[in-house]
PDB file of N, CA and C in Angstrom:
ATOM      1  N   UNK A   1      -4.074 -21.887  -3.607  1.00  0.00           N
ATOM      2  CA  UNK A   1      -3.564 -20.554  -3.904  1.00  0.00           C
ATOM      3  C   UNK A   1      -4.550 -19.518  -3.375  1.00  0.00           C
ATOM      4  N   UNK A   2      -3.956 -18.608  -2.906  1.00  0.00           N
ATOM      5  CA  UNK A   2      -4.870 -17.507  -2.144  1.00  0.00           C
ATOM      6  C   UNK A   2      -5.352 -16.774  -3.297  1.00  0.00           C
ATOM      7  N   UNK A   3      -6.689 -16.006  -3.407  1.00  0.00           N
ATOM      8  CA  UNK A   3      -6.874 -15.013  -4.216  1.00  0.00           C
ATOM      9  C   UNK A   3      -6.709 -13.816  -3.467  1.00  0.00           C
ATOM     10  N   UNK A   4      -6.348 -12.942  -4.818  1.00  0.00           N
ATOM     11  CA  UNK A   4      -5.791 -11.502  -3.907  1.00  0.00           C
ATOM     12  C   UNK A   4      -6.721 -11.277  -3.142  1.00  0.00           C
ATOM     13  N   UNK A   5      -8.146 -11.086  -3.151  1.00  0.00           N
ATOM     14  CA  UNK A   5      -8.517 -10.243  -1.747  1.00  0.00           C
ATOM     15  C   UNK A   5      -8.579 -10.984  -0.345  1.00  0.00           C
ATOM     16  N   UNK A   6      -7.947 -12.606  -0.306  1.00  0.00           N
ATOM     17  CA  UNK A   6      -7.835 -12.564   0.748  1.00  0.00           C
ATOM     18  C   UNK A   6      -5.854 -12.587   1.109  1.00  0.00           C
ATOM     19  N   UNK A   7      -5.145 -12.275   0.520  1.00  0.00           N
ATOM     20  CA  UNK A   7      -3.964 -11.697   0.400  1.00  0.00           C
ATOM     21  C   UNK A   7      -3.770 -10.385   0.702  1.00  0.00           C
ATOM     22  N   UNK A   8      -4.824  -9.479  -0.084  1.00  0.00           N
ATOM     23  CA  UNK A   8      -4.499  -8.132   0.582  1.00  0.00           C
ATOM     24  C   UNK A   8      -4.972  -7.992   1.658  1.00  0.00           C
ATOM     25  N   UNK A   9      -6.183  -8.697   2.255  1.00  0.00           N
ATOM     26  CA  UNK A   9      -6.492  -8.450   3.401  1.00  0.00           C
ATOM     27  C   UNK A   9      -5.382  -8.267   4.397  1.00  0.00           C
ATOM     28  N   UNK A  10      -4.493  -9.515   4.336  1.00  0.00           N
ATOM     29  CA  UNK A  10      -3.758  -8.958   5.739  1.00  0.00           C
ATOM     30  C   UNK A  10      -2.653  -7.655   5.778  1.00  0.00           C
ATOM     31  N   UNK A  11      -2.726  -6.861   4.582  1.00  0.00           N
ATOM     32  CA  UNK A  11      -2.217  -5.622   4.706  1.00  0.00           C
ATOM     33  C   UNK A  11      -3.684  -4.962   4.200  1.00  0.00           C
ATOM     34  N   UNK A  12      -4.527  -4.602   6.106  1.00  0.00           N
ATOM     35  CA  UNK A  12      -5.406  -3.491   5.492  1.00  0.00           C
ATOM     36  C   UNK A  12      -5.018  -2.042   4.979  1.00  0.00           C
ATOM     37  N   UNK A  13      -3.647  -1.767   5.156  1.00  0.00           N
ATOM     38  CA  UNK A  13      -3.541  -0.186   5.431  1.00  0.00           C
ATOM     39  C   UNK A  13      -2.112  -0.262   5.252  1.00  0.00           C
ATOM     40  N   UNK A  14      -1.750   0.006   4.390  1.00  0.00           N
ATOM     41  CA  UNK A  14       0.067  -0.097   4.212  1.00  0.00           C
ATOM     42  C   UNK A  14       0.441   1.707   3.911  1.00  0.00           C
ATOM     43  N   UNK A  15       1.165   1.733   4.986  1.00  0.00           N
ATOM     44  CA  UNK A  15       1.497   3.240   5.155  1.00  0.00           C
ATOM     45  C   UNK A  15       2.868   3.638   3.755  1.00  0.00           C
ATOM     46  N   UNK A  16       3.009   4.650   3.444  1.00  0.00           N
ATOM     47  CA  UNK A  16       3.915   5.393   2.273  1.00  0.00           C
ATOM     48  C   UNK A  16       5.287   4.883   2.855  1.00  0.00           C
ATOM     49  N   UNK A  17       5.185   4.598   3.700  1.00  0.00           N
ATOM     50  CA  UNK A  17       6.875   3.742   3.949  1.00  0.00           C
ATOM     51  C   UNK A  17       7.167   2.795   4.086  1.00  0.00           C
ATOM     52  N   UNK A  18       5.965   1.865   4.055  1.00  0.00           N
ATOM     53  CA  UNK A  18       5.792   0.535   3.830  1.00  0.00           C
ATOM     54  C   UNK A  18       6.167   0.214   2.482  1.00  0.00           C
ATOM     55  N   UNK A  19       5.021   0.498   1.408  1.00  0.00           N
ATOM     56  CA  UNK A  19       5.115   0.377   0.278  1.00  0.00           C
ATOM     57  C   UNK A  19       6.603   0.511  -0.001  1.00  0.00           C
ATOM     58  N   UNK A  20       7.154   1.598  -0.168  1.00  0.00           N
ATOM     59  CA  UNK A  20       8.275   1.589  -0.521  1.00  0.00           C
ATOM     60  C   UNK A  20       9.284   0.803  -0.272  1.00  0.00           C
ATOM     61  N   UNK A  21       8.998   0.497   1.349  1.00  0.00           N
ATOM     62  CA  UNK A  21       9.945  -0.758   2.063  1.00  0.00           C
ATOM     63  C   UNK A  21       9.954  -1.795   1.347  1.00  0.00           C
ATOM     64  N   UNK A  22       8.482  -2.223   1.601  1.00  0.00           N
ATOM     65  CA  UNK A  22       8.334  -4.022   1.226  1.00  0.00           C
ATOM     66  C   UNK A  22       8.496  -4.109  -0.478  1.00  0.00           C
ATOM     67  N   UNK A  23       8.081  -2.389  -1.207  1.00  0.00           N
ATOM     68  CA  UNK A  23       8.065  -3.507  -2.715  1.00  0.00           C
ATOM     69  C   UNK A  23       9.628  -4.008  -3.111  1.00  0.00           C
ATOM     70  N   UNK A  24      10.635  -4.023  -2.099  1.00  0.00           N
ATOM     71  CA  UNK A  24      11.981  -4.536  -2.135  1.00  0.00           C
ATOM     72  C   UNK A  24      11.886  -6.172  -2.139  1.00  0.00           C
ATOM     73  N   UNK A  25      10.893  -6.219  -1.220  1.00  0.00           N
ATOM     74  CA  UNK A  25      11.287  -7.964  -1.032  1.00  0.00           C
ATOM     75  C   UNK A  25      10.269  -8.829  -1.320  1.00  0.00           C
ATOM     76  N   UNK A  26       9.039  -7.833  -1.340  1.00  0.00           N
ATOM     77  CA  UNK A  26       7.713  -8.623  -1.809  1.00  0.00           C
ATOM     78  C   UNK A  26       6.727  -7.766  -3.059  1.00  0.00           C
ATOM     79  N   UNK A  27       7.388  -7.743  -4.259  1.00  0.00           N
ATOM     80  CA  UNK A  27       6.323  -6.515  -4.615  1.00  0.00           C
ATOM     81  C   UNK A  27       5.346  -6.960  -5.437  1.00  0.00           C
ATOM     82  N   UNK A  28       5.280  -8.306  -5.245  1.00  0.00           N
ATOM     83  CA  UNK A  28       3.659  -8.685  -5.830  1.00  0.00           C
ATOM     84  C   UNK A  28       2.857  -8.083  -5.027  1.00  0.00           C
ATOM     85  N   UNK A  29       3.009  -8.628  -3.459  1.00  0.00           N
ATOM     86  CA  UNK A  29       1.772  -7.769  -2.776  1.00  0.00           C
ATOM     87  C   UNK A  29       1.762  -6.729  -2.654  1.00  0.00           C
ATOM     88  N   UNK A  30       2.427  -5.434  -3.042  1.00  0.00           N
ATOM     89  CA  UNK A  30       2.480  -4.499  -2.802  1.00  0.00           C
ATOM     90  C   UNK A  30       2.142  -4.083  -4.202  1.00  0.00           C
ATOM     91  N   UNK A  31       2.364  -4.484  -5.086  1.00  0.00           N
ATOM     92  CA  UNK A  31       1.191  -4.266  -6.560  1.00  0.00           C
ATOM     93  C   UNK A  31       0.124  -4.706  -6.398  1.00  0.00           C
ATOM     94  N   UNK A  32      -0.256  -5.760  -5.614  1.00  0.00           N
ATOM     95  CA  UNK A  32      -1.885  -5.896  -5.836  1.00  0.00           C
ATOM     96  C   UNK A  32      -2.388  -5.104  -4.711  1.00  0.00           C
ATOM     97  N   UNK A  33      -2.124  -4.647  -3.632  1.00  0.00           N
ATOM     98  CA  UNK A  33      -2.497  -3.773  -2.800  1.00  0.00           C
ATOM     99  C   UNK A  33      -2.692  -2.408  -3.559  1.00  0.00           C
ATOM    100  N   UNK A  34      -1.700  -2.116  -4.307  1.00  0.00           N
ATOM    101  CA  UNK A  34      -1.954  -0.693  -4.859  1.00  0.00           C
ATOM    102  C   UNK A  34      -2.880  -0.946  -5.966  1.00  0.00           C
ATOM    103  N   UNK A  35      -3.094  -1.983  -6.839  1.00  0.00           N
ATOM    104  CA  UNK A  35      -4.198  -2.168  -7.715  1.00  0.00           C
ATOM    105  C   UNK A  35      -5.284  -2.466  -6.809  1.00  0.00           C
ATOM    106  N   UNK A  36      -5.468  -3.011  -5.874  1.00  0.00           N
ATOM    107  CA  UNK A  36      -6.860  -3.157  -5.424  1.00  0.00           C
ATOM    108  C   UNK A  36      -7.456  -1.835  -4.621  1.00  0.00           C
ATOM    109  N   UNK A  37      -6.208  -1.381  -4.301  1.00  0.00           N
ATOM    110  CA  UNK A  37      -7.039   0.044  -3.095  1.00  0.00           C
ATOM    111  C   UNK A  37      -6.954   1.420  -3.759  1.00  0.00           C
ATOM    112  N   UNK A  38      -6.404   1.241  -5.404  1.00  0.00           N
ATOM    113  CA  UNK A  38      -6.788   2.665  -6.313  1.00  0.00           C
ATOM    114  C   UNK A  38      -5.677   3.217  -5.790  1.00  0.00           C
ATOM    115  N   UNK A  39      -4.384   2.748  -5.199  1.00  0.00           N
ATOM    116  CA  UNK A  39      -3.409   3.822  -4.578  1.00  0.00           C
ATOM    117  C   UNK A  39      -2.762   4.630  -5.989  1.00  0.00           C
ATOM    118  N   UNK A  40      -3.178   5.890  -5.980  1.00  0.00           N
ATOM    119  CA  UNK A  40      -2.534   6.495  -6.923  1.00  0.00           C
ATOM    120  C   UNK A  40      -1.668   7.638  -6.675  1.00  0.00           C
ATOM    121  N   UNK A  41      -1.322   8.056  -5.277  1.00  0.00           N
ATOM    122  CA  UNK A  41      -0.883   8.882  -4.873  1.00  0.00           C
ATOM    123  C   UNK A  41       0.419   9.264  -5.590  1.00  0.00           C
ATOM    124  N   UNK A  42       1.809   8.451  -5.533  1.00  0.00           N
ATOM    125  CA  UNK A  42       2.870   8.815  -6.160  1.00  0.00           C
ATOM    126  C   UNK A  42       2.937   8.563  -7.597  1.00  0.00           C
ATOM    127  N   UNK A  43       2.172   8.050  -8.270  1.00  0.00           N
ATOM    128  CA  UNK A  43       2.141   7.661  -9.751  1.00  0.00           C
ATOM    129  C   UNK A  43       2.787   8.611 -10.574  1.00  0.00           C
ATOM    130  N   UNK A  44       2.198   9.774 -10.515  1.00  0.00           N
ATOM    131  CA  UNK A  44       2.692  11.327 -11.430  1.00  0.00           C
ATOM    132  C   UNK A  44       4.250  11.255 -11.490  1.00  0.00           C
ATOM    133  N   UNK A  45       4.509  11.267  -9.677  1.00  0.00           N
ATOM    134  CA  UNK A  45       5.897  11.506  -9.840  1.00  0.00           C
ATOM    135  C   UNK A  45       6.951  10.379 -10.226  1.00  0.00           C
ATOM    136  N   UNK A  46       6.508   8.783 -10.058  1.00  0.00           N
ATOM    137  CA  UNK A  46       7.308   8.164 -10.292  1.00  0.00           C
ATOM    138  C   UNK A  46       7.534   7.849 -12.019  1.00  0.00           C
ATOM    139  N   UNK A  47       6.467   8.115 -12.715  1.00  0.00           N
ATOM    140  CA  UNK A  47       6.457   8.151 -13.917  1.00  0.00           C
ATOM    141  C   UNK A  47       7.517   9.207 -14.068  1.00  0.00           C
ATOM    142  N   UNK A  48       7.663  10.524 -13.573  1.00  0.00           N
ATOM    143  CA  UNK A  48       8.424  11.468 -14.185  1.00  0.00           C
ATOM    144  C   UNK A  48       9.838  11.050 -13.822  1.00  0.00           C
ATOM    145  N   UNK A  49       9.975  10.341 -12.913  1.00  0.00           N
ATOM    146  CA  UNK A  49      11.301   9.839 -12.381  1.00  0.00           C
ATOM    147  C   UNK A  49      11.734   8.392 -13.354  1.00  0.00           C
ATOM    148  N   UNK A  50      10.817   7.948 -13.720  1.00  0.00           N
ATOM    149  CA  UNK A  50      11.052   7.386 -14.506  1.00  0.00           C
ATOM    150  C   UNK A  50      11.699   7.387 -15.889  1.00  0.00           C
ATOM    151  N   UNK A  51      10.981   8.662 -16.711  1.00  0.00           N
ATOM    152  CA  UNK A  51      10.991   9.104 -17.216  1.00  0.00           C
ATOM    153  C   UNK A  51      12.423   9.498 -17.734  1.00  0.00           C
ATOM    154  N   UNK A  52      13.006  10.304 -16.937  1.00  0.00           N
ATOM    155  CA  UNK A  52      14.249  11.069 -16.961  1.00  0.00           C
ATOM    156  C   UNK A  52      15.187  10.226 -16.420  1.00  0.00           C
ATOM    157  N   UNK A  53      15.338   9.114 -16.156  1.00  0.00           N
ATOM    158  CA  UNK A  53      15.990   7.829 -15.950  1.00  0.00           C
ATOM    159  C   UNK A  53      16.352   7.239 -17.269  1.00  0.00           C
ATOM    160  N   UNK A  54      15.143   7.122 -17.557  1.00  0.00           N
ATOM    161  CA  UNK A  54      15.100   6.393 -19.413  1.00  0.00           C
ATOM    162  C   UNK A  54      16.066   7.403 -20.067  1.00  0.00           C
ATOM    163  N   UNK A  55      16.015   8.791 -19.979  1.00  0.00           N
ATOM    164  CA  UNK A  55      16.572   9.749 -20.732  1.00  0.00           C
ATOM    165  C   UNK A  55      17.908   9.365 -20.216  1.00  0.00           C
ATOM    166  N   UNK A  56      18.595   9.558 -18.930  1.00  0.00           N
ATOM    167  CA  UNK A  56      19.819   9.489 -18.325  1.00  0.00           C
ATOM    168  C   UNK A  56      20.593   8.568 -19.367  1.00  0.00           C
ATOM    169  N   UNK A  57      19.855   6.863 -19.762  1.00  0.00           N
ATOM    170  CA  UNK A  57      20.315   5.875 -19.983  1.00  0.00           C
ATOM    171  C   UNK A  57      20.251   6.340 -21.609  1.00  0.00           C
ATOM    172  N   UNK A  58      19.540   6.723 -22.358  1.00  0.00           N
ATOM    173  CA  UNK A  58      19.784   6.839 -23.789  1.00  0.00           C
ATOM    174  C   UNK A  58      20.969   7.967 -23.826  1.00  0.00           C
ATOM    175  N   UNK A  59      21.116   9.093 -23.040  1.00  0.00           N
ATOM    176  CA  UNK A  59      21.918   9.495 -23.424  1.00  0.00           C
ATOM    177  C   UNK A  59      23.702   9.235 -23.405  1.00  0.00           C
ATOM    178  N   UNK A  60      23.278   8.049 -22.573  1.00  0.00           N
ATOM    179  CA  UNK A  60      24.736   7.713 -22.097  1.00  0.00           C
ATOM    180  C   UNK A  60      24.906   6.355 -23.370  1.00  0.00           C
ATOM    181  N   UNK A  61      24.129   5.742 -23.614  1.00  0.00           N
ATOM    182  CA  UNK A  61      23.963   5.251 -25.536  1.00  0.00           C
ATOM    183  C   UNK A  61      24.507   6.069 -26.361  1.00  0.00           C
ATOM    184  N   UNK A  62      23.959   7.165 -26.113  1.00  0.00           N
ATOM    185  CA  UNK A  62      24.146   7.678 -27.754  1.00  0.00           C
ATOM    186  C   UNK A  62      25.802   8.652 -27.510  1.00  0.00           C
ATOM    187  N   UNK A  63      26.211   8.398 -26.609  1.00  0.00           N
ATOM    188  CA  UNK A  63      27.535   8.984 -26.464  1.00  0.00           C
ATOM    189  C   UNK A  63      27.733  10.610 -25.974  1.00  0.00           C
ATOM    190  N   UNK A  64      26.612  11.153 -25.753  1.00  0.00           N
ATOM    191  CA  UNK A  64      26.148  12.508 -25.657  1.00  0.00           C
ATOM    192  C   UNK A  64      27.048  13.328 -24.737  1.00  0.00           C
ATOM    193  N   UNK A  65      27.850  12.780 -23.784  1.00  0.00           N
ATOM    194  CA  UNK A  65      29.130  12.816 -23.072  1.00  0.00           C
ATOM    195  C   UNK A  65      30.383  13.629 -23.564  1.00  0.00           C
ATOM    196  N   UNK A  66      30.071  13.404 -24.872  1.00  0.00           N
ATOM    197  CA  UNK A  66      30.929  13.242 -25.921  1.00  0.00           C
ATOM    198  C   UNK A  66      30.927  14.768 -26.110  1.00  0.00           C
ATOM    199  N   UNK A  67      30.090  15.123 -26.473  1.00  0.00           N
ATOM    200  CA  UNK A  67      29.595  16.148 -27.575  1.00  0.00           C
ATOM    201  C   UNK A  67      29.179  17.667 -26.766  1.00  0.00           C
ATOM    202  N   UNK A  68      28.577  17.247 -25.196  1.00  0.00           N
ATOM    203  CA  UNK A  68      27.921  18.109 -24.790  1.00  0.00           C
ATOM    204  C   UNK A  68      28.443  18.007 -23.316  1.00  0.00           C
ATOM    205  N   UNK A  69      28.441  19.505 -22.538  1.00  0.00           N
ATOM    206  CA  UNK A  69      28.532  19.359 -20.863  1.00  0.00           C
ATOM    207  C   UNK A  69      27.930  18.556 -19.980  1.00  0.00           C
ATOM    208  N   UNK A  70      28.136  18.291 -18.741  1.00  0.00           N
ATOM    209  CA  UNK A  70      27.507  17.896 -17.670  1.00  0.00           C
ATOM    210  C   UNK A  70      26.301  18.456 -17.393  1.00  0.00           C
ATOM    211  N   UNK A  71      26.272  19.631 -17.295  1.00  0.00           N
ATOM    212  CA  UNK A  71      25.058  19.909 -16.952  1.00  0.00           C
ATOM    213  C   UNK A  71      24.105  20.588 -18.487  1.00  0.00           C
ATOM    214  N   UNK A  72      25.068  20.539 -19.557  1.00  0.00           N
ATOM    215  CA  UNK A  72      23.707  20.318 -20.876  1.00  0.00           C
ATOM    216  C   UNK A  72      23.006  19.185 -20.709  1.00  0.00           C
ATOM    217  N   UNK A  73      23.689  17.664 -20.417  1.00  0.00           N
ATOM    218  CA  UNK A  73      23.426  16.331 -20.717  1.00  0.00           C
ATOM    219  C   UNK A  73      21.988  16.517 -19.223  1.00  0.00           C
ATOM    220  N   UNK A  74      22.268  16.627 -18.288  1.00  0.00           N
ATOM    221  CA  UNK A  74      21.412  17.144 -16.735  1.00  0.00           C
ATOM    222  C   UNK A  74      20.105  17.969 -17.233  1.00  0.00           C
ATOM    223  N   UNK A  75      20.330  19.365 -17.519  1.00  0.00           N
ATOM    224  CA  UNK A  75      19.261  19.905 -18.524  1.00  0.00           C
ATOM    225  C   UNK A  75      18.123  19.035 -19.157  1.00  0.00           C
ATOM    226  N   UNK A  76      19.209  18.881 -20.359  1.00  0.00           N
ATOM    227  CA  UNK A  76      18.192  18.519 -21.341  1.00  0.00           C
ATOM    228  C   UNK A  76      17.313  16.674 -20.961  1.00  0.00           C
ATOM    229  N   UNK A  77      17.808  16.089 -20.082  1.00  0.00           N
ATOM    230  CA  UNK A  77      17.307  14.622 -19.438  1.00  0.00           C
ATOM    231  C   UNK A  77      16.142  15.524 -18.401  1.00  0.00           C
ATOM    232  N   UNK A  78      16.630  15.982 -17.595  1.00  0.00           N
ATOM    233  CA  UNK A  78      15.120  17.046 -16.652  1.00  0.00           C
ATOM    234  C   UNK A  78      14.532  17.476 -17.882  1.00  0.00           C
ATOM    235  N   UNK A  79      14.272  18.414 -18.644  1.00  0.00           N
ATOM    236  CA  UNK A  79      13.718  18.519 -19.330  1.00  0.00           C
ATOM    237  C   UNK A  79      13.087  17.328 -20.083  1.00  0.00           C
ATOM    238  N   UNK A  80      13.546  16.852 -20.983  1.00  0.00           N
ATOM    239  CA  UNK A  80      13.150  16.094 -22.132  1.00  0.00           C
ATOM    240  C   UNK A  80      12.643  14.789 -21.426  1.00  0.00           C
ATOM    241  N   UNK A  81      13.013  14.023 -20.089  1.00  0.00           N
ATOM    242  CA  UNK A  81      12.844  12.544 -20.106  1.00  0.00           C
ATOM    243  C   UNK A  81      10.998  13.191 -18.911  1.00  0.00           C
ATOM    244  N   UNK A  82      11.250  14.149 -17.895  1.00  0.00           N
ATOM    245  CA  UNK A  82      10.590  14.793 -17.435  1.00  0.00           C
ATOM    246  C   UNK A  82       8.948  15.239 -18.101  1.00  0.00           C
ATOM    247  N   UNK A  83       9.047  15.402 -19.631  1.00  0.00           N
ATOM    248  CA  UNK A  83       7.770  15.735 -20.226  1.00  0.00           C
ATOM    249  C   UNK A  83       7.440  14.834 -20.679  1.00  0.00           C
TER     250      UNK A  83
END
C-alpha cells in the first residue's frame, strides 16, 4: 500500500479545475492532496454552499412550501443555511 506522500507526489500541483474534476472519480486523492498541501482556498465558500443546501433540504421536510412563497422559502435558506 502506498503512503500518501508518495501518492500525492504524483499530483505535484493540481490546478482549481482539476480538483473539482477528479474529486468526481477519485476523491480520496484529491482529499489527501488538499490535506497535505493546506489547500484552503474554497473552504469558506463551500461550507456556505453547503450550508444553505442543508437549509434547502430541511425546508422541503418540514413542508415550508406549504405555508410560505418561493422566494420567502429562497430568502430565508440564503439567509439562515448561509450564516
Amino acid at each position: 500500500m502506498e503512503s500518501i506522500f508518495e501518492e500525492i507526489e504524483q499530483y505535484q500541483y493540481l490546478t482549481d479545475r482539476e480538483i473539482f474534476s477528479k474529486i468526481w472519480f477519485s476523491p480520496r486523492t484529491v482529499f489527501k492532496y488538499v490535506l497535505y498541501r493546506n489547500y484552503d482556498k474554497y473552504v469558506t465558500a463551500l461550507l456556505i454552499l453547503g450550508g444553505v443546501s442543508r437549509a434547502f433540504g430541511k425546508a422541503a421536510d418540514k413542508g415550508m412550501g406549504d405555508t410560505m412563497s418561493l422566494w420567502g422559502i429562497i430568502g430565508l435558506c440564503v439567509f439562515v443555511g448561509g450564516w
